[in-house]
Protein backbone atom coordinates (compact mmCIF):
# COMPACT_ATOMS: atom_id res chain seq x y z
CA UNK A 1 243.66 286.96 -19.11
CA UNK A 2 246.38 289.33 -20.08
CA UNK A 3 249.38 288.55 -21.99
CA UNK A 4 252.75 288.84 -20.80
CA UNK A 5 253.55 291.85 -23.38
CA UNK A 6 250.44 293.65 -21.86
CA UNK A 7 251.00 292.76 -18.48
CA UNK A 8 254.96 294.17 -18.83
CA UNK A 9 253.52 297.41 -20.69
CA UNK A 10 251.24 298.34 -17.62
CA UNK A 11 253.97 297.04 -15.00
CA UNK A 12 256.59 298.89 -16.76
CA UNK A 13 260.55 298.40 -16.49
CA UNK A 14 261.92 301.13 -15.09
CA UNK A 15 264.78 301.05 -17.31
CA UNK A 16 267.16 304.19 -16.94
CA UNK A 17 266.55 307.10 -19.61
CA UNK A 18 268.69 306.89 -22.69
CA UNK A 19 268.70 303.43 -22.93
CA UNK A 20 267.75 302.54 -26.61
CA UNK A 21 267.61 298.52 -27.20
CA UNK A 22 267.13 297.64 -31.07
CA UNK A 23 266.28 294.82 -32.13
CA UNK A 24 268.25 293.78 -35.02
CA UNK A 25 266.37 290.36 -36.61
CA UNK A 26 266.73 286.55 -35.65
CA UNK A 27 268.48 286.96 -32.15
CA UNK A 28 270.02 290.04 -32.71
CA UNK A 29 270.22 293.28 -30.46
CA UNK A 30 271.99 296.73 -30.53
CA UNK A 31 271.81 298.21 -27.06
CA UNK A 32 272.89 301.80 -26.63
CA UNK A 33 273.60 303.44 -23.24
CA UNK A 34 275.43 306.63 -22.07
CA UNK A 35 277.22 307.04 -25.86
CA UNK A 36 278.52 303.28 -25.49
CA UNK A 37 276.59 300.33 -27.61
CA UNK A 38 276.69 296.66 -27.36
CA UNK A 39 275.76 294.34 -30.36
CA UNK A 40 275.00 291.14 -29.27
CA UNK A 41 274.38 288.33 -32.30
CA UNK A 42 274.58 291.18 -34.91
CA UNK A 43 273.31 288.71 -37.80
CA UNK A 44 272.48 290.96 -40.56
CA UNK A 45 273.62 289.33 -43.58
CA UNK A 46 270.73 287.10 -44.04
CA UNK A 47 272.71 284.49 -45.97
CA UNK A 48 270.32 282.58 -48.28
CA UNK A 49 269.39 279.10 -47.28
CA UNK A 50 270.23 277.78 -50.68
CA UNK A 51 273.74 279.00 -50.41
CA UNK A 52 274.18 277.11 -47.48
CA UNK A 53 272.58 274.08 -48.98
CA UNK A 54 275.26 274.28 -51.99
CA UNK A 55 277.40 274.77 -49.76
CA UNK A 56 278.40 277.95 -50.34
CA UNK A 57 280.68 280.17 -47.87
CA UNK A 58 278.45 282.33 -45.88
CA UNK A 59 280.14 286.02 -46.16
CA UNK A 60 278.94 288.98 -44.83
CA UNK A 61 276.73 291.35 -46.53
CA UNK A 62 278.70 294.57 -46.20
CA UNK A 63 275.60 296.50 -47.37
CA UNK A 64 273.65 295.64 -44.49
CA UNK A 65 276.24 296.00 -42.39
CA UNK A 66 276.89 299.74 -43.13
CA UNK A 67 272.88 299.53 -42.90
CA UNK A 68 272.21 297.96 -39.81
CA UNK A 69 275.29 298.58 -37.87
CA UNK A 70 275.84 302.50 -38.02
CA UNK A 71 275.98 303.57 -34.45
CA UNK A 72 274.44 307.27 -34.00
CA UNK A 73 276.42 310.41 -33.99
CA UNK A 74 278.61 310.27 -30.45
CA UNK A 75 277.97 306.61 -29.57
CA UNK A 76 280.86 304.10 -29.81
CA UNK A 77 281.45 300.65 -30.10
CA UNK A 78 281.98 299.17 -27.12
CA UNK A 79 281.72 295.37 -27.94
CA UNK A 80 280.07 292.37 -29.86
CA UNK A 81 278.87 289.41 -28.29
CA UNK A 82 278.27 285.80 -29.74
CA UNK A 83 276.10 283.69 -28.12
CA UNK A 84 277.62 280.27 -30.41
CA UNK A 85 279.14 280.19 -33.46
CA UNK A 86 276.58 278.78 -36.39
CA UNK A 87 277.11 281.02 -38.87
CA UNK A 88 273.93 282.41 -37.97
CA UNK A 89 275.25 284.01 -34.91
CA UNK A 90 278.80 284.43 -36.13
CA UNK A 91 278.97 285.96 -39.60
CA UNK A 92 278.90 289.14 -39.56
CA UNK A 93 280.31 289.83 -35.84
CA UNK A 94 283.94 289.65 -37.15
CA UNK A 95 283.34 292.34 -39.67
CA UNK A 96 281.92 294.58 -37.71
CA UNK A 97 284.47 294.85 -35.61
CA UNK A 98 286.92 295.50 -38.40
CA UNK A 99 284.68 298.07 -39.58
CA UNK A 100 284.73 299.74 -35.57
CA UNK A 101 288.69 299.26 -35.67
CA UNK A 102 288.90 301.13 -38.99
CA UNK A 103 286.99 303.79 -37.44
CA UNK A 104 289.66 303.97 -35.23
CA UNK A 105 288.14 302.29 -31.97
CA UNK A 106 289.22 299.64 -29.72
CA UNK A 107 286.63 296.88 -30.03
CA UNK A 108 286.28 293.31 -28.52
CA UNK A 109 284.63 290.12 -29.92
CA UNK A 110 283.46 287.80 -27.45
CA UNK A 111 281.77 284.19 -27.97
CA UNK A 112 280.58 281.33 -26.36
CA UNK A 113 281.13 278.46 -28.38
């Protein structure tokens, strides 16, 4: 029997050309389309565990951020997307879109939580 990877590879997904979707760790996705991109759980901070456990305050790395969250020549920010707010999910989303508004774009935040 076939896995479900394998099985999706032969069916394909006819997914329109120039869609890119990136993963971007833990739950994390940058989807590009037609020059617009959508982060959705953009946790790329990776705040240690034992700052958490000393209760630390989880801040973003701004490092990986300029790492992780430069868009490609000609795309733009269109949005960010939270599925809940454990820092996990929610750490790094608000700078991001500081970083797209000092860019100069109009950018929404959006959770669930």
């Amino acid at each position: 029997m076939t896995g479900v990877a394998d099985e999706l590879e032969a069916r394909g997904l006819d997914l329109p050309g120039g869609l890119d979707i990136r993963w971007l760790g833990v739950s994390g996705f940058l989807i590009t389309y037609g020059g617009q991109a959508l982060m959705i759980d953009p946790y790329v901070s990776r705040v240690p565990l034992r700052s958490l456990l000393l209760r630390r305050r989880a801040l973003p790395d701004q490092a990986m951020i300029e790492r992780y969250a430069t868009l490609p020549e000609g795309v733009t920010l269109a949005g960010v997307l939270v599925g809940h707010t454990h820092f996990d999910h929610a750490v790094d989303a608000p700078a991001i879109c500081k970083r797209a508004r000092r860019a100069g774009l109009r950018v929404g935040l959006a959770w669930r939580g």
